[in-house]
PDB file of N, CA and C in Angstrom:
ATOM      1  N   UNK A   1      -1.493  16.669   5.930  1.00  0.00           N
ATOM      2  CA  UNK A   1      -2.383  15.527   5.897  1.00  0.00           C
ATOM      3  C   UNK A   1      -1.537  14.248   5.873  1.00  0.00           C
ATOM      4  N   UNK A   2      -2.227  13.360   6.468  1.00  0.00           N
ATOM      5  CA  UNK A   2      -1.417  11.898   6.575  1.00  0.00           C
ATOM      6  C   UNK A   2      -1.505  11.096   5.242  1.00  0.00           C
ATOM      7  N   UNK A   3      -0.421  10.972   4.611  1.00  0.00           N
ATOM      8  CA  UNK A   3      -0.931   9.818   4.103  1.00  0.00           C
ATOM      9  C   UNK A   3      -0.480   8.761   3.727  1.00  0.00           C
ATOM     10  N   UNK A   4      -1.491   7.400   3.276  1.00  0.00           N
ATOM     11  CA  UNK A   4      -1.106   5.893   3.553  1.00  0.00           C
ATOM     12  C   UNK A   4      -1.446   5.306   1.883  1.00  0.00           C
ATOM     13  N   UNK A   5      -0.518   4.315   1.982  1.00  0.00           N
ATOM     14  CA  UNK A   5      -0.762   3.703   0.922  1.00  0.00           C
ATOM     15  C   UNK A   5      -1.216   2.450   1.249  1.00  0.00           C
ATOM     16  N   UNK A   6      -2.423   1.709   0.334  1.00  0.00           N
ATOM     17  CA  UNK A   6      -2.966   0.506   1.003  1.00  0.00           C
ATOM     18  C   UNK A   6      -2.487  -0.307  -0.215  1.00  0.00           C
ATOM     19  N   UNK A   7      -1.676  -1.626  -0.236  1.00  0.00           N
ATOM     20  CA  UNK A   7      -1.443  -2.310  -0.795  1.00  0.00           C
ATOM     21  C   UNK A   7      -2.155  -4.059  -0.779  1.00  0.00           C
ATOM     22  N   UNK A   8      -3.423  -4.074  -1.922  1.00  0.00           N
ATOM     23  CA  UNK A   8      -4.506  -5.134  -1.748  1.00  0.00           C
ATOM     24  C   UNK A   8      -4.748  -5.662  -2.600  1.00  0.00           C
ATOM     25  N   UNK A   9      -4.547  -6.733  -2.888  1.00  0.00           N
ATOM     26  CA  UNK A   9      -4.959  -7.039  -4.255  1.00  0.00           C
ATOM     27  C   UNK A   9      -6.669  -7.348  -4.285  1.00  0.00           C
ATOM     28  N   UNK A  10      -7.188  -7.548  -3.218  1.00  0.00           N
ATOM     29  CA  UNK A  10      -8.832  -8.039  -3.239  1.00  0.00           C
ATOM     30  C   UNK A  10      -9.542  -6.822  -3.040  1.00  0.00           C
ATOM     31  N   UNK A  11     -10.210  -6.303  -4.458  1.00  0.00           N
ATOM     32  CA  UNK A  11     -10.390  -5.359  -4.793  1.00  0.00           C
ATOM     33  C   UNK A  11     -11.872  -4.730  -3.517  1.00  0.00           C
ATOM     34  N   UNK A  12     -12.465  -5.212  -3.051  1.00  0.00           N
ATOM     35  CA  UNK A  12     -13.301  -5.235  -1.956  1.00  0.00           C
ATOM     36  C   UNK A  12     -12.967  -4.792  -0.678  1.00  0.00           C
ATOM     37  N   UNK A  13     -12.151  -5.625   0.173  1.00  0.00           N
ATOM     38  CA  UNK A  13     -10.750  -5.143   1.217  1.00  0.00           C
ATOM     39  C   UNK A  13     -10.518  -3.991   0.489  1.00  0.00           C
ATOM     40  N   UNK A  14      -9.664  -3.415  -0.322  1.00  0.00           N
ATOM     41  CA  UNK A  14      -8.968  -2.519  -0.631  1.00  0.00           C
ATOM     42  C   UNK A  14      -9.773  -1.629  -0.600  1.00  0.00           C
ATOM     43  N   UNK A  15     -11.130  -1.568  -1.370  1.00  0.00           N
ATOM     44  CA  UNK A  15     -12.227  -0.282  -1.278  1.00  0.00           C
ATOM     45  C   UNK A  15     -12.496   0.036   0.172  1.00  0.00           C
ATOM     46  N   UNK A  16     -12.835  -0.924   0.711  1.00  0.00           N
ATOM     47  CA  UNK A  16     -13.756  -0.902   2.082  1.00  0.00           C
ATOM     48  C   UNK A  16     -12.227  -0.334   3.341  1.00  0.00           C
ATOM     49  N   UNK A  17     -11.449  -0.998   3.063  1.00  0.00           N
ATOM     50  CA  UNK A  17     -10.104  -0.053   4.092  1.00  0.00           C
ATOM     51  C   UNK A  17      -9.761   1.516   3.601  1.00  0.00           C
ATOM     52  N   UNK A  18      -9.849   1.569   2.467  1.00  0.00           N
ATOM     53  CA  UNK A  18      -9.523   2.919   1.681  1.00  0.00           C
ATOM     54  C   UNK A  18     -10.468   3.815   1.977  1.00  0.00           C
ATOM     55  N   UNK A  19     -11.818   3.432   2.052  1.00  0.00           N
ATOM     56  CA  UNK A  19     -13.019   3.865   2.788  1.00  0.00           C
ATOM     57  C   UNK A  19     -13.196   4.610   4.045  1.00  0.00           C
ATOM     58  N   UNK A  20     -12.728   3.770   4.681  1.00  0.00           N
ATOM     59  CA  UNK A  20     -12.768   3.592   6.451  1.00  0.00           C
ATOM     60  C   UNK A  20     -11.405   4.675   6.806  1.00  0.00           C
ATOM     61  N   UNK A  21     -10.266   4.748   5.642  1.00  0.00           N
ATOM     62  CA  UNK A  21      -9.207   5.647   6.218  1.00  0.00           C
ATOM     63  C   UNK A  21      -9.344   6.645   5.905  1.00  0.00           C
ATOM     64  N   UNK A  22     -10.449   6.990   4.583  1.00  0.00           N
ATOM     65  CA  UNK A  22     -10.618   8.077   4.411  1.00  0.00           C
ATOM     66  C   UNK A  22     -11.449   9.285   5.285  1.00  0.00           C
ATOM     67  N   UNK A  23     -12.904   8.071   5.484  1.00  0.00           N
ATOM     68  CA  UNK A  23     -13.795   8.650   6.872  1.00  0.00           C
ATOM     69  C   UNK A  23     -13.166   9.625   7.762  1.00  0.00           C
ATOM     70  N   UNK A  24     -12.055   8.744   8.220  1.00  0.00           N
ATOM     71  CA  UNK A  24     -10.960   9.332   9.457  1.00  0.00           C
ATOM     72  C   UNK A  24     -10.443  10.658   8.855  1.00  0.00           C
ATOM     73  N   UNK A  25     -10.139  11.116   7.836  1.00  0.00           N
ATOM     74  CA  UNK A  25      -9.539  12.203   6.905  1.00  0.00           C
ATOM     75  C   UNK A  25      -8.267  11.818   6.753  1.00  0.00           C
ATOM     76  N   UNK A  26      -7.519  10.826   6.320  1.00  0.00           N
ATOM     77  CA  UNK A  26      -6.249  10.167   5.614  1.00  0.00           C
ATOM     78  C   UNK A  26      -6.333  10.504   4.210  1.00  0.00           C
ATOM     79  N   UNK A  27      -5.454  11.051   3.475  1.00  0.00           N
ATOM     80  CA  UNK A  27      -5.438  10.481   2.276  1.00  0.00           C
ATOM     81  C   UNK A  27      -4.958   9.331   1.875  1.00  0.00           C
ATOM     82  N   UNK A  28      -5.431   8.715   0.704  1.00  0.00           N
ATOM     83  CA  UNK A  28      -5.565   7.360   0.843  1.00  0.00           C
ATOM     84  C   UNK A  28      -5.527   6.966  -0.393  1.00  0.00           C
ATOM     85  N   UNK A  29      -3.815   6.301  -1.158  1.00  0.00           N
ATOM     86  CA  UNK A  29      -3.972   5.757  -2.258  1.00  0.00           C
ATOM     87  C   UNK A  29      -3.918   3.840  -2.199  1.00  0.00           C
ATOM     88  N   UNK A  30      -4.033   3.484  -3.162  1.00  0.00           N
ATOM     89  CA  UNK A  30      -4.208   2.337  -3.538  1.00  0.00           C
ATOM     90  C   UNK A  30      -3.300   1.381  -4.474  1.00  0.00           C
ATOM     91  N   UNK A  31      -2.422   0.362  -4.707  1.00  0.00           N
ATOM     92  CA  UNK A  31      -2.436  -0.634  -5.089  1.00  0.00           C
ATOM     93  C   UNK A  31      -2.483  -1.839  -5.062  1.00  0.00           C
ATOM     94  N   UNK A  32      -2.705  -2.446  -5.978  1.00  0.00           N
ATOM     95  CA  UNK A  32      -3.451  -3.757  -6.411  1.00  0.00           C
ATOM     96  C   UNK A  32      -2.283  -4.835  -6.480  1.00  0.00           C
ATOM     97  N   UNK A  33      -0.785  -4.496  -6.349  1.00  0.00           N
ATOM     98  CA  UNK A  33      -0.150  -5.935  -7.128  1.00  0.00           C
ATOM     99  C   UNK A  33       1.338  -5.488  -6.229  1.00  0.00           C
ATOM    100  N   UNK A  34       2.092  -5.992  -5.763  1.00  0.00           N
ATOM    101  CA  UNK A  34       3.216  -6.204  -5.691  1.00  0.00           C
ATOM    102  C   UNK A  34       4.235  -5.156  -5.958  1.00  0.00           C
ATOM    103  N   UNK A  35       4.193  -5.227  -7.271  1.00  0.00           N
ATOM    104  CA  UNK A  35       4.626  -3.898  -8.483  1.00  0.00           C
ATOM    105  C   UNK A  35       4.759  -2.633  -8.390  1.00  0.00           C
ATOM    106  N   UNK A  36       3.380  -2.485  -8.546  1.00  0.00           N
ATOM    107  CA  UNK A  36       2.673  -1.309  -7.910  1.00  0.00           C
ATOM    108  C   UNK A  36       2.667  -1.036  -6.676  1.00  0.00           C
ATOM    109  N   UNK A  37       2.717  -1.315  -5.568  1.00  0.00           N
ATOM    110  CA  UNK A  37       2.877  -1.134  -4.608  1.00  0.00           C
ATOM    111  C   UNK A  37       4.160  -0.944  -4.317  1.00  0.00           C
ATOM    112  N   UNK A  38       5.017  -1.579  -4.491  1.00  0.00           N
ATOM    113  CA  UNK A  38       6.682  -0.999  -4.850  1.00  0.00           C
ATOM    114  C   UNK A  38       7.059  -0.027  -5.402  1.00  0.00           C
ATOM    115  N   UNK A  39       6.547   0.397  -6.634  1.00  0.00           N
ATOM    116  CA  UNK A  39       7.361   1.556  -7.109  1.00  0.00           C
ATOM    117  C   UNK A  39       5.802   3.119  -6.323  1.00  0.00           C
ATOM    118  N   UNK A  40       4.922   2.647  -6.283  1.00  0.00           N
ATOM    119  CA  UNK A  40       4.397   4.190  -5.715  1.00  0.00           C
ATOM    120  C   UNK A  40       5.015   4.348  -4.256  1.00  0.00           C
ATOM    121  N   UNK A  41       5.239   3.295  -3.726  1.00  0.00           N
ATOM    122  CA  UNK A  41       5.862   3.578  -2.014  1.00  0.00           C
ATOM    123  C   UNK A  41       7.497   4.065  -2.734  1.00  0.00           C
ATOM    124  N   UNK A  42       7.804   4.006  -3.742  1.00  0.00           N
ATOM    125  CA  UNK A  42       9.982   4.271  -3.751  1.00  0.00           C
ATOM    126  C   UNK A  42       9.329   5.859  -4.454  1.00  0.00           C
ATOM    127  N   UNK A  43       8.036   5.919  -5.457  1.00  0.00           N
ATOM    128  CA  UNK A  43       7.961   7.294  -5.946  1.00  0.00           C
ATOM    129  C   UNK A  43       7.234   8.400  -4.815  1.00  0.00           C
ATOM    130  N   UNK A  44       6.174   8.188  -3.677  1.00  0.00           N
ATOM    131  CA  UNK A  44       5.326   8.699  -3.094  1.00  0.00           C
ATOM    132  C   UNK A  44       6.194   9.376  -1.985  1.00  0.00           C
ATOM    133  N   UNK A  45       5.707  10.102  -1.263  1.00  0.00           N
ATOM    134  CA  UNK A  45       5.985  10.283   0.118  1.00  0.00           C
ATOM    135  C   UNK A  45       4.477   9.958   1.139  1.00  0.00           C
ATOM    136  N   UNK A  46       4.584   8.618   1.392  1.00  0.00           N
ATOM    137  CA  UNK A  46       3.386   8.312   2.633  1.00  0.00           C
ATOM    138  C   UNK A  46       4.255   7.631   4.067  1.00  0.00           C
ATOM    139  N   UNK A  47       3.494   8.436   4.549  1.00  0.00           N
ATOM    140  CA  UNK A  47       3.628   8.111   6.157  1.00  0.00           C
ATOM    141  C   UNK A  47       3.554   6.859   6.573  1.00  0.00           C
ATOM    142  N   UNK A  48       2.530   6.092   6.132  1.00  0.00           N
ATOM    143  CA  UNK A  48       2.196   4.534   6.502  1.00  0.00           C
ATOM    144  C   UNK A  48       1.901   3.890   5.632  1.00  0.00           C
ATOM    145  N   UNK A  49       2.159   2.235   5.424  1.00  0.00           N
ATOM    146  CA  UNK A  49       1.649   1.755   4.254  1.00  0.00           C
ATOM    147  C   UNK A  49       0.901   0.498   4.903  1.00  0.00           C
ATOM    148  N   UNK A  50       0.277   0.057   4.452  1.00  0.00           N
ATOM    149  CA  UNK A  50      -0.569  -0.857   4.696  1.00  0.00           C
ATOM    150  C   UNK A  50      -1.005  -2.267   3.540  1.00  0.00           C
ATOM    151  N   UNK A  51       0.159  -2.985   4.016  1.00  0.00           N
ATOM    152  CA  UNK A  51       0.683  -4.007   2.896  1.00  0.00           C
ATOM    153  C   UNK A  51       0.411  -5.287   3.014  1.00  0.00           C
ATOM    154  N   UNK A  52      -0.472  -6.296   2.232  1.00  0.00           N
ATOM    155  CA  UNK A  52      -1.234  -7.615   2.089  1.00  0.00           C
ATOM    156  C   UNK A  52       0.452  -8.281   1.945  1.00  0.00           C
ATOM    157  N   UNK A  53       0.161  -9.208   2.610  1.00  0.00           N
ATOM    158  CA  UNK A  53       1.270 -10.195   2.508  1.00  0.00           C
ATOM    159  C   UNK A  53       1.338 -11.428   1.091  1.00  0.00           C
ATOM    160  N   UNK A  54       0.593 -11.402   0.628  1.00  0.00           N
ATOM    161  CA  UNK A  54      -0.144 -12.517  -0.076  1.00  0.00           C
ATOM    162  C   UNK A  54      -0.588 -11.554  -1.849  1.00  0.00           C
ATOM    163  N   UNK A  55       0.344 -11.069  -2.398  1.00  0.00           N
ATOM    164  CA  UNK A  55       0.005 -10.730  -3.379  1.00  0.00           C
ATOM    165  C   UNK A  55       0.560 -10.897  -4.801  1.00  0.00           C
ATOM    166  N   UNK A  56      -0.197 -10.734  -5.815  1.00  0.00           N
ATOM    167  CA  UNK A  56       0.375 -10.907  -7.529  1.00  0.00           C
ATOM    168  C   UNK A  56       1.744 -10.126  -7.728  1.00  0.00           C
ATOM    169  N   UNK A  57       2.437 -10.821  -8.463  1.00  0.00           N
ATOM    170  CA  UNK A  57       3.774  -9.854  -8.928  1.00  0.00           C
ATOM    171  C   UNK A  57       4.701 -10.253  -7.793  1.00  0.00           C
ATOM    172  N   UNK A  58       4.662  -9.606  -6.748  1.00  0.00           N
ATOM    173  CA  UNK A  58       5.715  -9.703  -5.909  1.00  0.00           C
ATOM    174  C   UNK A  58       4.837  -9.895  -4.475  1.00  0.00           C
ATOM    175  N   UNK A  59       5.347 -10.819  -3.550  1.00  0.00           N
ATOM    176  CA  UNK A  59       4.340 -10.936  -2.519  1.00  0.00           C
ATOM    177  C   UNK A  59       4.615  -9.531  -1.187  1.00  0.00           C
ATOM    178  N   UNK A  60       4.051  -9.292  -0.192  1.00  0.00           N
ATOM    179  CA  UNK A  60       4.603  -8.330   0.650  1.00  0.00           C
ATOM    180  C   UNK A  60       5.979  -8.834   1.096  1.00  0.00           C
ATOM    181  N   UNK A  61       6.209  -9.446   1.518  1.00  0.00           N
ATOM    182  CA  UNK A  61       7.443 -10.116   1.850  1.00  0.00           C
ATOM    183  C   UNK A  61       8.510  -9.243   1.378  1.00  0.00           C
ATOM    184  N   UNK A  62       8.687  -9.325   0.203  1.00  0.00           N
ATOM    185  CA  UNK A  62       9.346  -8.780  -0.813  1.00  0.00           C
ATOM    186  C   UNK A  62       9.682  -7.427  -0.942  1.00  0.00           C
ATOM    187  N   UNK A  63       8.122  -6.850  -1.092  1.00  0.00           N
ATOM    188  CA  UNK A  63       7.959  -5.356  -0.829  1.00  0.00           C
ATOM    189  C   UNK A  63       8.397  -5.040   0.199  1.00  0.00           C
ATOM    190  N   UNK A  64       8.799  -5.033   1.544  1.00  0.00           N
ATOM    191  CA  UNK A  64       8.715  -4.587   2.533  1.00  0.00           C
ATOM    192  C   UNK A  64      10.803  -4.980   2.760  1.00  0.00           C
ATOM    193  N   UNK A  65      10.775  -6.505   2.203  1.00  0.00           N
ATOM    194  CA  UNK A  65      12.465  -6.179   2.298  1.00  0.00           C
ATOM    195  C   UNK A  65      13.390  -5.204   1.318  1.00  0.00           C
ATOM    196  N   UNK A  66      12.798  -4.991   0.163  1.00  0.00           N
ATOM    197  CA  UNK A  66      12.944  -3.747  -0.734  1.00  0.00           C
ATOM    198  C   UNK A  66      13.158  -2.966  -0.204  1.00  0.00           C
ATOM    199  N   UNK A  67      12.000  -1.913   0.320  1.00  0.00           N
ATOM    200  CA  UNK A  67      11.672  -0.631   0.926  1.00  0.00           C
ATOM    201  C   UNK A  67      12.752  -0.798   2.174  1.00  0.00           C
ATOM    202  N   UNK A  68      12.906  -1.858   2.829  1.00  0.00           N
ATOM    203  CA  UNK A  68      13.489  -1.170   4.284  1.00  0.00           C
ATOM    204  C   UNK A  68      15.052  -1.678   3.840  1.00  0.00           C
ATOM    205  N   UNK A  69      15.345  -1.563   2.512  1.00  0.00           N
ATOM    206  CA  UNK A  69      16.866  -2.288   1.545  1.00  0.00           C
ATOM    207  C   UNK A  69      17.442  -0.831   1.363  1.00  0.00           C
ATOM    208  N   UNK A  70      16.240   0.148   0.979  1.00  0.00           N
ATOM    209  CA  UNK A  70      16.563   1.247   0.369  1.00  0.00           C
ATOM    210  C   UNK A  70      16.508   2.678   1.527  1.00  0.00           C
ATOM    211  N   UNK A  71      15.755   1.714   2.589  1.00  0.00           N
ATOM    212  CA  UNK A  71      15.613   2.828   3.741  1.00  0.00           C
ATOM    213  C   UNK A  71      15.209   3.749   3.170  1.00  0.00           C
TER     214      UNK A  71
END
């Protein structure tokens, strides 16, 4: 099974995409902040992540130069 992590802080977006990927049969986790979205993408194994640029804690920006720091 595929799965994606959706990183959102607008708790609405985040339901309603988490929703829509699940429909498809994705599994489909969730965080809310920067943080969180950092350490479940360095602890998880997901295929795709799906990351708000614009978030609490640490913005995507950030997250994404992390993750591709640590390859």
């Amino acid at each position: 099974m595929v799965r994606i992590l959706v990183v959102e802080d607008e708790t609405t977006v985040a339901t309603a995409v988490a929703r829509g990927l699940r429909a498809e049969g994705f599994d489909v986790d969730v965080a809310v902040n920067g943080d969180d979205g950092l350490w479940m993408a360095q602890e998880g194994a997901y295929d795709a992540i799906v990351l708000d640029l614009m978030l609490p804690k640490r913005n995507g920006y950030l997250v994404c130069r992390e993750l591709r720091a640590a390859d």
